[in-house]
C-alpha atoms as a PDB file:
ATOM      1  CA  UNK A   1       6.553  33.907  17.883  1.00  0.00           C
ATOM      2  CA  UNK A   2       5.512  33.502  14.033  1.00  0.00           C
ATOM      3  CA  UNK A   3       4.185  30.144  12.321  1.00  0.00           C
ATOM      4  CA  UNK A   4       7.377  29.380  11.057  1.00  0.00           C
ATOM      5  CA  UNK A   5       9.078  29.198  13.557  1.00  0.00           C
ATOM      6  CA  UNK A   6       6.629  27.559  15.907  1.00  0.00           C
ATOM      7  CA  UNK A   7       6.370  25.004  13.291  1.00  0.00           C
ATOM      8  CA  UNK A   8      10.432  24.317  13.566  1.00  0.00           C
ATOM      9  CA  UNK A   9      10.341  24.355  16.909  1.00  0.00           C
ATOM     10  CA  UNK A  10       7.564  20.901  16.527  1.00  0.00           C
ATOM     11  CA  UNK A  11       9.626  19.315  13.789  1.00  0.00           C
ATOM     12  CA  UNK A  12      12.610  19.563  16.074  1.00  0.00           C
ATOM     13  CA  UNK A  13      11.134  18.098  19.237  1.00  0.00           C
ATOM     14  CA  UNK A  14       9.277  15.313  16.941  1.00  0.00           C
ATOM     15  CA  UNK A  15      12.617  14.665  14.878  1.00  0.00           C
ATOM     16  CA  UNK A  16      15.406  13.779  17.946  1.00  0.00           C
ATOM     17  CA  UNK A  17      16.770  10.304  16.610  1.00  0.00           C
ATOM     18  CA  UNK A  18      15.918   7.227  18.644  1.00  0.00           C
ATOM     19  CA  UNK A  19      18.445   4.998  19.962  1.00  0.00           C
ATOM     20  CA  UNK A  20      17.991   2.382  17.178  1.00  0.00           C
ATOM     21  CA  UNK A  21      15.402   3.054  14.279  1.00  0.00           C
ATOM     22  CA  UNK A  22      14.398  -0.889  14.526  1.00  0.00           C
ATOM     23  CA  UNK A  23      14.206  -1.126  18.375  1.00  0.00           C
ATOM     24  CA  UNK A  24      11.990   2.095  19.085  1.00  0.00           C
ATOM     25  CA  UNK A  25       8.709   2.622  17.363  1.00  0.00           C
ATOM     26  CA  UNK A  26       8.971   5.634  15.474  1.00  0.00           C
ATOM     27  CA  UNK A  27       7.132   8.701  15.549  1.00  0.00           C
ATOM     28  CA  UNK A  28       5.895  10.275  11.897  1.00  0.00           C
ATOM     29  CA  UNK A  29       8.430  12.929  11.852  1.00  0.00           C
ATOM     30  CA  UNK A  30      11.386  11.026  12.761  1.00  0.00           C
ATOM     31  CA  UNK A  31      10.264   8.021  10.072  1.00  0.00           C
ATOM     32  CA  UNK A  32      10.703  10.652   7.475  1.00  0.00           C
ATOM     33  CA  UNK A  33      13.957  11.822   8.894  1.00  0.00           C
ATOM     34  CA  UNK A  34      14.792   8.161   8.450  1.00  0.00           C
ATOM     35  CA  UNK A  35      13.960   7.547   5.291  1.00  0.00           C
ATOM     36  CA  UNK A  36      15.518  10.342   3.915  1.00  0.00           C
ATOM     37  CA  UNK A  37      19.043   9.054   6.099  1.00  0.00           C
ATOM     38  CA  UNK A  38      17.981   5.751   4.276  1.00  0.00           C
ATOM     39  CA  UNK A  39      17.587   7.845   0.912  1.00  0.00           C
ATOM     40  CA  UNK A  40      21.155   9.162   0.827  1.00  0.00           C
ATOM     41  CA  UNK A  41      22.933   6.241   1.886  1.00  0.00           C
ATOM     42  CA  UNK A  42      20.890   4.327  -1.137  1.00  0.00           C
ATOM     43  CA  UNK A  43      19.553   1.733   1.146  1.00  0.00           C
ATOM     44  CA  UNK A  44      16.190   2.522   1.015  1.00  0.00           C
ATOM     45  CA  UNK A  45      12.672   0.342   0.703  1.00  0.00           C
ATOM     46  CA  UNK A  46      10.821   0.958  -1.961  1.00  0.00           C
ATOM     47  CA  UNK A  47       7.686   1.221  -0.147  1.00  0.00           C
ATOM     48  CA  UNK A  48       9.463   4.239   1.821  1.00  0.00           C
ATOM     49  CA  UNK A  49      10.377   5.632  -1.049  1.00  0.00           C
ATOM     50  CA  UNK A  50       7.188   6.574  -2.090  1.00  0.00           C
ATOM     51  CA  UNK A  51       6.407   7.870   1.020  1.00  0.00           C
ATOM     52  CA  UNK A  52       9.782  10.121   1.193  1.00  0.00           C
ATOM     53  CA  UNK A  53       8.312  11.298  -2.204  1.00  0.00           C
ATOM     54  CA  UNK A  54       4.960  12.298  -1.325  1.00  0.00           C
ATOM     55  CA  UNK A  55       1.829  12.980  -3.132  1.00  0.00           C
ATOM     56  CA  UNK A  56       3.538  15.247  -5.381  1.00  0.00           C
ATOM     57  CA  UNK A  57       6.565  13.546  -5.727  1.00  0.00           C
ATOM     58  CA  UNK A  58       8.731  16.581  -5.217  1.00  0.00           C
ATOM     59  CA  UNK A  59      10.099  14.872  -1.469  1.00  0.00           C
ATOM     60  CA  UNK A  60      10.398  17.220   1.708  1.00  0.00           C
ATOM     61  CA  UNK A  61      10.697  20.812   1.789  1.00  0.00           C
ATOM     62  CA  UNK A  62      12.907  22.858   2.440  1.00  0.00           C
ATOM     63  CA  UNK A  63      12.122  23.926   6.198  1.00  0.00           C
ATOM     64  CA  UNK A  64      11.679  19.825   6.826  1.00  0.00           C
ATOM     65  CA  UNK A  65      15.398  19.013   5.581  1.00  0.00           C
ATOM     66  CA  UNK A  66      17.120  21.446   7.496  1.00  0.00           C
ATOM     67  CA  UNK A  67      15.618  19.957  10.236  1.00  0.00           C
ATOM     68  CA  UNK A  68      16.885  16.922   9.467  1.00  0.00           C
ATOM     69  CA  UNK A  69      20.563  17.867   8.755  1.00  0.00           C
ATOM     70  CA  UNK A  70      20.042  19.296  12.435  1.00  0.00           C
ATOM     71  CA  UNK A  71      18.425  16.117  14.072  1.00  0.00           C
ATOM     72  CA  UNK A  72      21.338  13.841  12.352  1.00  0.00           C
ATOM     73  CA  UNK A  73      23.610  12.805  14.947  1.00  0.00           C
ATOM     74  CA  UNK A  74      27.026  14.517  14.695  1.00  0.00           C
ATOM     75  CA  UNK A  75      29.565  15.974  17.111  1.00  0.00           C
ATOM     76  CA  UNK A  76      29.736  19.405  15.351  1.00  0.00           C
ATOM     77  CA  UNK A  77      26.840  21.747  15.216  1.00  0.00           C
ATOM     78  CA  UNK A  78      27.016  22.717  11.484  1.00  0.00           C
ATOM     79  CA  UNK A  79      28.399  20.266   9.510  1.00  0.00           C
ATOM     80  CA  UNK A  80      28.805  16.402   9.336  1.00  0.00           C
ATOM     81  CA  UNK A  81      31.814  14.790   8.965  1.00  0.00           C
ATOM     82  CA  UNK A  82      33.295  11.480   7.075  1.00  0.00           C
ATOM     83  CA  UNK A  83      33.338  10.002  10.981  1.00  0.00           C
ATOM     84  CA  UNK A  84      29.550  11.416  12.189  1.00  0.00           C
ATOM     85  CA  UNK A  85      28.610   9.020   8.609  1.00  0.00           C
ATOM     86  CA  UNK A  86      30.685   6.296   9.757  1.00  0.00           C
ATOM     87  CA  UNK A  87      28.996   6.342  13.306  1.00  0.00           C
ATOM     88  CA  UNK A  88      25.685   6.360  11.578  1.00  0.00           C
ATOM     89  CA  UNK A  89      26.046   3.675   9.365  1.00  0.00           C
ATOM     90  CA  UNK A  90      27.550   1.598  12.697  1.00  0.00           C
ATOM     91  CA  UNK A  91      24.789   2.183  14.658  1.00  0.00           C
ATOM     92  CA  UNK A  92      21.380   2.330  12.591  1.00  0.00           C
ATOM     93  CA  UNK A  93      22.356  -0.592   9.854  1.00  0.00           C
ATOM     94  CA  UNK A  94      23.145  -4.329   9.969  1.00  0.00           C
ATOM     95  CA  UNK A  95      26.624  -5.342   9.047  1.00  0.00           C
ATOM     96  CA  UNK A  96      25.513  -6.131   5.472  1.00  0.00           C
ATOM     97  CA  UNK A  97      23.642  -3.004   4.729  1.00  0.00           C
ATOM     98  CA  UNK A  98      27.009  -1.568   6.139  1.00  0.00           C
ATOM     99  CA  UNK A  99      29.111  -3.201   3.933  1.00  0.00           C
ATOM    100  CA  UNK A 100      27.360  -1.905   0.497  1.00  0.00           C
ATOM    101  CA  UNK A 101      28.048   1.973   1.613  1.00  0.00           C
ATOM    102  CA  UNK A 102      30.964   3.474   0.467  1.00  0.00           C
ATOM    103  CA  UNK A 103      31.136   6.548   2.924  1.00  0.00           C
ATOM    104  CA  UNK A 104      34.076   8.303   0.999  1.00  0.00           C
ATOM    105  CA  UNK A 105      31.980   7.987  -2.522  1.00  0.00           C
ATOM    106  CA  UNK A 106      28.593   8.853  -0.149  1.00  0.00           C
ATOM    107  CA  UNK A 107      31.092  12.234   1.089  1.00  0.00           C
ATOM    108  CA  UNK A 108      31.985  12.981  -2.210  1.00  0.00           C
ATOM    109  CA  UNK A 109      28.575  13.191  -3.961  1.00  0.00           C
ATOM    110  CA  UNK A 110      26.688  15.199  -0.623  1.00  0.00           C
ATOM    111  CA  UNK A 111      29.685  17.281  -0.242  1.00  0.00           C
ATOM    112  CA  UNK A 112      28.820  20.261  -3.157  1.00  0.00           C
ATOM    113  CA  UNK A 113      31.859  22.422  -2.552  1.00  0.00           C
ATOM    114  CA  UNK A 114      34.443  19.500  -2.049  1.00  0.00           C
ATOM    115  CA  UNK A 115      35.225  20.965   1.555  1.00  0.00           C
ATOM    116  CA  UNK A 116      35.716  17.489   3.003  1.00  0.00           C
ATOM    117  CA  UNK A 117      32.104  18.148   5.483  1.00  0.00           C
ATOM    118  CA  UNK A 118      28.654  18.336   4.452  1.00  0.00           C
ATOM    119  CA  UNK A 119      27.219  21.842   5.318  1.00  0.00           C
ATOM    120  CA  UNK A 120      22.865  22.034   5.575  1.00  0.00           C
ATOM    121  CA  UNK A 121      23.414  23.629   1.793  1.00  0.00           C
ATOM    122  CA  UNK A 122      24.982  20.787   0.280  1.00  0.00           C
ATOM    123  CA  UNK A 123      22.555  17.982   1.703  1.00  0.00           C
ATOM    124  CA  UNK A 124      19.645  20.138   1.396  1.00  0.00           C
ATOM    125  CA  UNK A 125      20.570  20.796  -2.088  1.00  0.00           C
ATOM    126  CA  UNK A 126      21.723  17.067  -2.736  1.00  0.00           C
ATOM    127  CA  UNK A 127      18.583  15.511  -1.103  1.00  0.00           C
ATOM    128  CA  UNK A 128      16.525  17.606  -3.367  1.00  0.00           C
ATOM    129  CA  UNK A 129      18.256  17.101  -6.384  1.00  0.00           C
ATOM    130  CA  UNK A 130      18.343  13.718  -5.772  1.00  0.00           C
ATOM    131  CA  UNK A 131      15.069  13.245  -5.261  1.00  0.00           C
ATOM    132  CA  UNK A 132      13.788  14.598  -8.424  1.00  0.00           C
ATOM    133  CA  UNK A 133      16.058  13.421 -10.581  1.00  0.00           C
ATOM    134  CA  UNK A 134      14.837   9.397  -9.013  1.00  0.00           C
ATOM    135  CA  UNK A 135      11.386  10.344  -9.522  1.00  0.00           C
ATOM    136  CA  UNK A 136      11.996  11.553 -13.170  1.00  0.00           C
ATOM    137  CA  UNK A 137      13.999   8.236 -13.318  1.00  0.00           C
ATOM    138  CA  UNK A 138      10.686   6.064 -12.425  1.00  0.00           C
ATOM    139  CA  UNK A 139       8.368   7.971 -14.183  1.00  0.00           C
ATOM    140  CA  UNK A 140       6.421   9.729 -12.029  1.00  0.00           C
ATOM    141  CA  UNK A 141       7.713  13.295 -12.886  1.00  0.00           C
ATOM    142  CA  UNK A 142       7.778  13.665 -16.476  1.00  0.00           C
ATOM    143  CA  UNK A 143       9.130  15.756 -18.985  1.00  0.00           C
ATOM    144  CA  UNK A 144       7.791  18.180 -21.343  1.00  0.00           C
ATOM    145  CA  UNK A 145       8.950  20.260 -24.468  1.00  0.00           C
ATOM    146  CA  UNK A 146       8.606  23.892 -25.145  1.00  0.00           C
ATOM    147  CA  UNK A 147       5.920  23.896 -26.829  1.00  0.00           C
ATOM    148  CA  UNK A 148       3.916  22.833 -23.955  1.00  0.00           C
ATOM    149  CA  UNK A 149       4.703  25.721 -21.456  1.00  0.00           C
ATOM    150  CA  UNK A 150       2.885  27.632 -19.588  1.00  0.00           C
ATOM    151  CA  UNK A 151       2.983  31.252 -18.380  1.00  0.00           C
ATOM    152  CA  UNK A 152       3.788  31.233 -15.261  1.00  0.00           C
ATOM    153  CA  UNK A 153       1.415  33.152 -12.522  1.00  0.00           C
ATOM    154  CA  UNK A 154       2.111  35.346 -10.021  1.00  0.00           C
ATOM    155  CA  UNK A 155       1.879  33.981  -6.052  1.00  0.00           C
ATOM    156  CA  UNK A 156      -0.787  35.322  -4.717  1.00  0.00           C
ATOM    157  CA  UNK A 157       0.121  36.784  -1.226  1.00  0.00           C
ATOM    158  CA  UNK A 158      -2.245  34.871   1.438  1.00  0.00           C
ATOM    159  CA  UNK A 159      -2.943  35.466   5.238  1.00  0.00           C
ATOM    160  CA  UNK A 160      -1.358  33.419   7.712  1.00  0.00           C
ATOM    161  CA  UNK A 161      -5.029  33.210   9.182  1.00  0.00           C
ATOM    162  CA  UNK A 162      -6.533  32.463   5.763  1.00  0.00           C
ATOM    163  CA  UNK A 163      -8.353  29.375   4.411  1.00  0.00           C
ATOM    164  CA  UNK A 164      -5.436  27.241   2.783  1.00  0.00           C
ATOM    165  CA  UNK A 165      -6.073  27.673  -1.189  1.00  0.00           C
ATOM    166  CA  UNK A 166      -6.195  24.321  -3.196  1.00  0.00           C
ATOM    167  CA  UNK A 167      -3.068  23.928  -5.185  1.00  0.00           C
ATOM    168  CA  UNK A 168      -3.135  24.904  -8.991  1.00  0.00           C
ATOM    169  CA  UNK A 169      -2.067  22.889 -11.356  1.00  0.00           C
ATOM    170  CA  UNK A 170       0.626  24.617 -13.447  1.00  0.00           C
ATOM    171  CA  UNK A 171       3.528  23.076 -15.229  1.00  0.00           C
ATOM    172  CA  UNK A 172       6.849  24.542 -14.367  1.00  0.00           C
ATOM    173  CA  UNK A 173      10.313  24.263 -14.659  1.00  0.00           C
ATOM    174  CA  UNK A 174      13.130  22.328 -12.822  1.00  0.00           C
ATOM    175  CA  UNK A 175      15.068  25.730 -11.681  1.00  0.00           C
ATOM    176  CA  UNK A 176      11.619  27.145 -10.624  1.00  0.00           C
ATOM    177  CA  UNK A 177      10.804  24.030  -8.557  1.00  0.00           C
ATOM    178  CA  UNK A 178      13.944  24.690  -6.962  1.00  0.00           C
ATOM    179  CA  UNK A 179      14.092  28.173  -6.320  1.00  0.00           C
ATOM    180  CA  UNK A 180      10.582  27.822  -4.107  1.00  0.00           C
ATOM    181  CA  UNK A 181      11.819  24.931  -2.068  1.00  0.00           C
ATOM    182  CA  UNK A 182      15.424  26.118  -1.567  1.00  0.00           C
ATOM    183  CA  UNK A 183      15.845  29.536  -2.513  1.00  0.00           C
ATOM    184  CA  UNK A 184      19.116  30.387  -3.929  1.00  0.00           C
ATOM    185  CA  UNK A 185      21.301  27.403  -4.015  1.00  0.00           C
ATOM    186  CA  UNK A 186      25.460  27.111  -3.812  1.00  0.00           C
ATOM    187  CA  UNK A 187      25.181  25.599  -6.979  1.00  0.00           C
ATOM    188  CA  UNK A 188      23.003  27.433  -9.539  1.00  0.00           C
ATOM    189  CA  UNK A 189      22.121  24.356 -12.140  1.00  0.00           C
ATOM    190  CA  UNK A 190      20.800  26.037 -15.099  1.00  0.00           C
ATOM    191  CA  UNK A 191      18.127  23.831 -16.997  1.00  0.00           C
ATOM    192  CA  UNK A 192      16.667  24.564 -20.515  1.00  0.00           C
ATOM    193  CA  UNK A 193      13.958  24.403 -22.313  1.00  0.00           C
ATOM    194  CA  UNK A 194      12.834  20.860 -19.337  1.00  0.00           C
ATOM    195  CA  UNK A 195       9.526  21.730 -17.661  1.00  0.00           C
ATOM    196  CA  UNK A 196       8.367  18.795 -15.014  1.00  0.00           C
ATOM    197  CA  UNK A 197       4.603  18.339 -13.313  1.00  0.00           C
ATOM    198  CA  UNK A 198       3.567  15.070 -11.148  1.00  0.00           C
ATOM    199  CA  UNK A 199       2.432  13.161 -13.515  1.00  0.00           C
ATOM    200  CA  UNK A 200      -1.400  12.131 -11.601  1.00  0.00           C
ATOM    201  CA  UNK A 201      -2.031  15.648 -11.005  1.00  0.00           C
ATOM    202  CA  UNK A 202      -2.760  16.947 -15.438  1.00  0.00           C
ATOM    203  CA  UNK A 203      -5.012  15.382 -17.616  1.00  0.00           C
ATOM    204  CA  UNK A 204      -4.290  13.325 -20.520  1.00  0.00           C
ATOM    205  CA  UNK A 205      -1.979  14.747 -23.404  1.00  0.00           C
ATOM    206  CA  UNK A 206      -1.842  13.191 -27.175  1.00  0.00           C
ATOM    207  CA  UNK A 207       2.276  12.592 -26.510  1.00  0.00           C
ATOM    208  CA  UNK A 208       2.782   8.908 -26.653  1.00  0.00           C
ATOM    209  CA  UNK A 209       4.217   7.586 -23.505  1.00  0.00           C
ATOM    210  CA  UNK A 210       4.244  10.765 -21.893  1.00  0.00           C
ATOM    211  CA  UNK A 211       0.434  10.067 -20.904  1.00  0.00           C
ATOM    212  CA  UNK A 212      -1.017  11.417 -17.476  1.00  0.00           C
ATOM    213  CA  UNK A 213      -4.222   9.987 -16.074  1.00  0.00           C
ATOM    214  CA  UNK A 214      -6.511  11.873 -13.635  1.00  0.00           C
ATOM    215  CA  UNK A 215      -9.907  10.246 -12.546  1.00  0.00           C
ATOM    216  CA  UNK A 216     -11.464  13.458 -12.283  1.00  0.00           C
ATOM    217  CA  UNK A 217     -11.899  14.343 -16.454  1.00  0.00           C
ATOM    218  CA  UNK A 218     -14.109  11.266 -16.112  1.00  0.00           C
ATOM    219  CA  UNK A 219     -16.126  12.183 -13.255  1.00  0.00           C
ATOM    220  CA  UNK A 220     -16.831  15.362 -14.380  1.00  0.00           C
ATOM    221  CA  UNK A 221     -18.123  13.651 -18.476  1.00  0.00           C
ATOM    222  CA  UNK A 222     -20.773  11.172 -15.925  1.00  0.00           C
ATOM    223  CA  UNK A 223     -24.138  11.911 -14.204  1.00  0.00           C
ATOM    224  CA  UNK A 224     -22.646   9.960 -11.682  1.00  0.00           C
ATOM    225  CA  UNK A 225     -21.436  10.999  -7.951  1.00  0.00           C
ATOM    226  CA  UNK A 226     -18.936   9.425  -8.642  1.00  0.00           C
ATOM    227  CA  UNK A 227     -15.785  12.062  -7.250  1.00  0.00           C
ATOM    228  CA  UNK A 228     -15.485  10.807  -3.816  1.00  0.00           C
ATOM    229  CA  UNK A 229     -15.762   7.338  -4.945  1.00  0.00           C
ATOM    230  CA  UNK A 230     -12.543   5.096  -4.420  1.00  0.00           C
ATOM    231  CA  UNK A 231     -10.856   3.293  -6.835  1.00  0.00           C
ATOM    232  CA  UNK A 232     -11.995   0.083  -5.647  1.00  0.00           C
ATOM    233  CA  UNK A 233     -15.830  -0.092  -6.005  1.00  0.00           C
ATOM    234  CA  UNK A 234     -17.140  -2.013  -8.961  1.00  0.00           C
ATOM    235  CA  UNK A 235     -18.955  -0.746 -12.609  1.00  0.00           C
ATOM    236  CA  UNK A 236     -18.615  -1.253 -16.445  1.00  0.00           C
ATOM    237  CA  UNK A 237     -15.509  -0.019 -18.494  1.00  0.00           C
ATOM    238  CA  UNK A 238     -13.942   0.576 -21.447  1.00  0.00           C
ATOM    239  CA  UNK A 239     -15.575  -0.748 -24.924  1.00  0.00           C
ATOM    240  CA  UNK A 240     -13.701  -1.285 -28.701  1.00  0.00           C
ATOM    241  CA  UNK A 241     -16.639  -2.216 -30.974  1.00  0.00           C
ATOM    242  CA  UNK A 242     -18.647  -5.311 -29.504  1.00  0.00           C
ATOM    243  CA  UNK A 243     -15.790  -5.665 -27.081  1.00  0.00           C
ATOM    244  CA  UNK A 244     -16.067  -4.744 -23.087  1.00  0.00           C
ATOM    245  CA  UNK A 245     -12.423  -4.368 -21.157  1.00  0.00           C
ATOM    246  CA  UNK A 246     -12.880  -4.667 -17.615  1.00  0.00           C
ATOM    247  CA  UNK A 247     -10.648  -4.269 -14.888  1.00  0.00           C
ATOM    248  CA  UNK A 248     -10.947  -5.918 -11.290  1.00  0.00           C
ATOM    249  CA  UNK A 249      -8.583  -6.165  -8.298  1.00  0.00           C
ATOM    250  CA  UNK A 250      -8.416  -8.616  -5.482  1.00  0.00           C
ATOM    251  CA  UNK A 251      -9.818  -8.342  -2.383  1.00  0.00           C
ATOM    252  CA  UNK A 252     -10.436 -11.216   0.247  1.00  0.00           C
ATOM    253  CA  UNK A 253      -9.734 -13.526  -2.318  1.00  0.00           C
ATOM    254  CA  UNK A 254     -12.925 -12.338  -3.974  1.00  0.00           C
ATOM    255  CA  UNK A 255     -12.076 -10.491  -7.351  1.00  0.00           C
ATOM    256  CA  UNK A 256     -14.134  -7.209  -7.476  1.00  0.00           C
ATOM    257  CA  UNK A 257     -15.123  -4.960 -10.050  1.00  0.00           C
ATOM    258  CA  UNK A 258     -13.570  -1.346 -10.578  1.00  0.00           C
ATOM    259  CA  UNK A 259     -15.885   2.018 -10.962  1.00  0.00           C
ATOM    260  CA  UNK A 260     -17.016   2.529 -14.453  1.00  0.00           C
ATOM    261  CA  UNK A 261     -14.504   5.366 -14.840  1.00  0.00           C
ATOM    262  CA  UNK A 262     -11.790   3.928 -12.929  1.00  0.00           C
ATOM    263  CA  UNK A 263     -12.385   1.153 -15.618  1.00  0.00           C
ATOM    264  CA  UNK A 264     -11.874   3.317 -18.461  1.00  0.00           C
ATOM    265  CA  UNK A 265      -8.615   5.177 -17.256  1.00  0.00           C
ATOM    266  CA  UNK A 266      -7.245   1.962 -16.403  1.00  0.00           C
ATOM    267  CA  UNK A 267      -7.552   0.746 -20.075  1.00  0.00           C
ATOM    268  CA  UNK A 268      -6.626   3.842 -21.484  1.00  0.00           C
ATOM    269  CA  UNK A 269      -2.945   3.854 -19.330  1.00  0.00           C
ATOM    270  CA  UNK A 270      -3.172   0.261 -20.078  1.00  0.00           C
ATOM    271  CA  UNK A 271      -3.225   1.004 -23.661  1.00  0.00           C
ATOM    272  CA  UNK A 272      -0.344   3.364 -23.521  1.00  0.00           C
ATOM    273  CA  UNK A 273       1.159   0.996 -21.681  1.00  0.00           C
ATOM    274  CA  UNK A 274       1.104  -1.156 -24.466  1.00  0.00           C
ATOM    275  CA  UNK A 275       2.981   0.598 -27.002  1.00  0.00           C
ATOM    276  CA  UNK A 276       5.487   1.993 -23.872  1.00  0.00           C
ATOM    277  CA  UNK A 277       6.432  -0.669 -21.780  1.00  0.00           C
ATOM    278  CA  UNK A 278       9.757  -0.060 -20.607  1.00  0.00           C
ATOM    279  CA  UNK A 279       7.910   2.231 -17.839  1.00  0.00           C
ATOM    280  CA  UNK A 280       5.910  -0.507 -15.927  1.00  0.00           C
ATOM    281  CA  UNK A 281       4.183   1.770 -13.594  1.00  0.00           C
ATOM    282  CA  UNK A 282       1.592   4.298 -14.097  1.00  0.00           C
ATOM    283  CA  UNK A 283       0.517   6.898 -12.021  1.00  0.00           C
ATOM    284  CA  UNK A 284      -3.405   7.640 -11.498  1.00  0.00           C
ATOM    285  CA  UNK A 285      -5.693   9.700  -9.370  1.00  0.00           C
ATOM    286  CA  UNK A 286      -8.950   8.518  -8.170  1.00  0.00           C
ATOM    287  CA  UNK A 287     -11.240  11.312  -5.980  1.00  0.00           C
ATOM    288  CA  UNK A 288      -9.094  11.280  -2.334  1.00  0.00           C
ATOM    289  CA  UNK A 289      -6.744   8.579  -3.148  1.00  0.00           C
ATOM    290  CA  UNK A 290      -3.263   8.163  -5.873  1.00  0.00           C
ATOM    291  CA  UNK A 291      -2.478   4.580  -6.955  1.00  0.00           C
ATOM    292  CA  UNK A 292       0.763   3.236  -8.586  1.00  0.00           C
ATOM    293  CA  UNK A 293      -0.223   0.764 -11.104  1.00  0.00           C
ATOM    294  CA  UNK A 294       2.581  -1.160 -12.238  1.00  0.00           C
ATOM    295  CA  UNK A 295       0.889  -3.474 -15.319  1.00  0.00           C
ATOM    296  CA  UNK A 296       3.984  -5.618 -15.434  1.00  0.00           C
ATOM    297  CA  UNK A 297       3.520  -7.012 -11.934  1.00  0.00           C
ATOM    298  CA  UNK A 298      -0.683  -6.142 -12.116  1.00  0.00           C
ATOM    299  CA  UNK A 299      -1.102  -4.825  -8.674  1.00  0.00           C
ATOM    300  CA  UNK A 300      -2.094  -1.187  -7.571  1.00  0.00           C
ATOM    301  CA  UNK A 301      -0.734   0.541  -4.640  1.00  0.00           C
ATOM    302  CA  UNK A 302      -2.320   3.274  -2.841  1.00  0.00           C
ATOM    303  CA  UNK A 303       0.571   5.307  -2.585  1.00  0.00           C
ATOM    304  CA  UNK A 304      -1.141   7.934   0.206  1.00  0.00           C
ATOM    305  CA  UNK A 305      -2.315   5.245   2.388  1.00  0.00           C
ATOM    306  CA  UNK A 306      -0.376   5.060   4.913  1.00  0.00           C
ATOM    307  CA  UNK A 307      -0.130   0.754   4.919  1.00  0.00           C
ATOM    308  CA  UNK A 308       1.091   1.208   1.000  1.00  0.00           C
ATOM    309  CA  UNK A 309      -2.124  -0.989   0.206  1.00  0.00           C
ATOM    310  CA  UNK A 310      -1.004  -3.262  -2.865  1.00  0.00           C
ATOM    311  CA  UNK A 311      -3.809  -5.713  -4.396  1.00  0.00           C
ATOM    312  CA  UNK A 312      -3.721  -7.588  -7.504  1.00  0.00           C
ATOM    313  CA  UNK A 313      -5.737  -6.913 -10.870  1.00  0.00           C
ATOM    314  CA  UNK A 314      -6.746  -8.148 -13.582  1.00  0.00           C
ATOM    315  CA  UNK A 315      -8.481  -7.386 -17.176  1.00  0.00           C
ATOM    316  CA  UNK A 316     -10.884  -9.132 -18.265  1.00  0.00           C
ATOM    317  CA  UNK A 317     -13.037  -9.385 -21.802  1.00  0.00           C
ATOM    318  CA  UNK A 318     -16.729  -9.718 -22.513  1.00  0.00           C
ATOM    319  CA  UNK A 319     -18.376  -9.230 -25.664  1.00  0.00           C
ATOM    320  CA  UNK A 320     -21.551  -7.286 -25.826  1.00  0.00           C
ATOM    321  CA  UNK A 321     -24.486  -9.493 -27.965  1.00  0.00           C
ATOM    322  CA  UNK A 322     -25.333  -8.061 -31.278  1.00  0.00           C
END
């Protein structure tokens, strides 16, 4: 039997619904089966947003959402019906999250080819879609213009057996995003001239509020072992003439001081913050971990822990004697 499908076979025994999502404690595949449920009824937490989303913001696979369209309760094998949403909603909701779905409009939207079901195309297509158009929406997939592409690279073939390869960084395009997770889809949504990349993942550009912040161009300009270093873990930041900026987050009720070059990205997205602040939240990288820093609210979340960690921060001002 190959990898694949050994690997199905463990999504599907992981992924069989539980009675009631809030009476059974869930195991990790069927939480993510449930949030993505949650996802495309639009009643879902923003905390398991982010974690439908994942570190690179691009949601589940492929492989994972056909599993899900097969774990979803329905009386048909291959498609779901307006009554298998209705049964759903009845069962897994409370009467007011009930009342703000509109099944026919939910129907409508999931449905691609207006058949009156939803076939595994349409919501694997729809979930995807979906998901990166909300994460373009909140900032943490960004666009870029033409001038800033990149030829793309060949896959390299690997071994099944092989070493898993660390990801490349490449930017790349909205159809091309698609056509690796889904293949050829039943609607063929042509995009030009829109290239997207997770926004933590690339290293600063001069575009104004188009900035992305990584941890590691800072790491690598220091003497300092600093890579493996969490965000949280105090130093000096940031300085404008006989000014110091520095940044320090909460922690039982003790306020800490950030790394030195946690510090200085901080200020810098800060900064750009500044002269862009109808996007509150900024994404950043710091060795192991990605944070959400929304400066509006000042608190950071560790968006791959798997509590959501959220503290508070603060910046604070010294001035250096002459």
């Amino acid at each position: 039997m190959s990898v694949t499908l050994e690997t199905t076979k463990n999504l599907d025994t992981n992924l069989i619904p539980p009675t009631s999502k809030k009476s059974n404690i869930l195991t990790r595949g069927q939480k993510r089966a449930t949030e993505t449920y949650d996802f495309m009824f639009n009643i879902i937490e923003e905390k398991d947003l982010f974690t439908l989303f994942g570190v690179d913001c691009m949601g589940p696979n492929e492989q994972e959402l056909r599993v899900y369209f097969k774990v979803f309760p329905k009386k048909a094998i291959d498609v779901i019906t307006k009554q298998d949403l209705i049964d759903f909603i009845n069962k897994n909701y409370t009467s007011d999250q009930a009342q703000s779905i509109n099944v026919d409009e939910i129907l409508e939207k999931v449905d691609l080819d207006q058949s009156g079901e939803i076939e595994i195309e349409d919501f694997v297509e729809y979930i995807n879609d979906s998901i990166i158009e909300k994460s373009k929406d909140m900032g943490l997939i960004i666009e870029l213009s033409s001038e800033e592409e990149e030829v793309p690279k060949k896959k390299r073939k690997t071994n099944k057996k092989s070493t898993p390869q660390t990801p490349q960084v490449k930017k790349t395009t909205l159809n091309s995003i698609k056509k690796e997770k889904l293949g050829k889809t039943k609607k063929q949504k042509v995009q030009k001239e829109k290239k997207v990349t997770p926004i933590k993942k690339t290293k600063k550009t001069t575009k104004t509020s188009k900035v992305k912040y990584n941890f590691e161009k800072y790491h690598n300009d220091t003497n300092k072992e600093t890579n493996s270093q969490p965000l949280e873990s105090g130093g000096l930041n940031n300085q404008n003439e006989n000014k110091m900026f520095l940044w320090k987050y909460e922690f039982n009720n003790k306020w800490l001081n950030y790394t030195d070059d946690a510090s200085q990205v901080v200020e810098d997205a800060y900064q750009e913050w500044l002269t862009n602040p109808h996007i509150d939240v900024r994404s950043v990288q710091s060795g192991q971990w990605a944070y959400q820093i929304d400066f509006k609210q000042m608190t950071q979340t560790n968006i791959q822990h798997i509590d959501h960690t959220s503290r508070n921060i603060k910046r604070t001002v010294t001035f250096r004697k002459k």
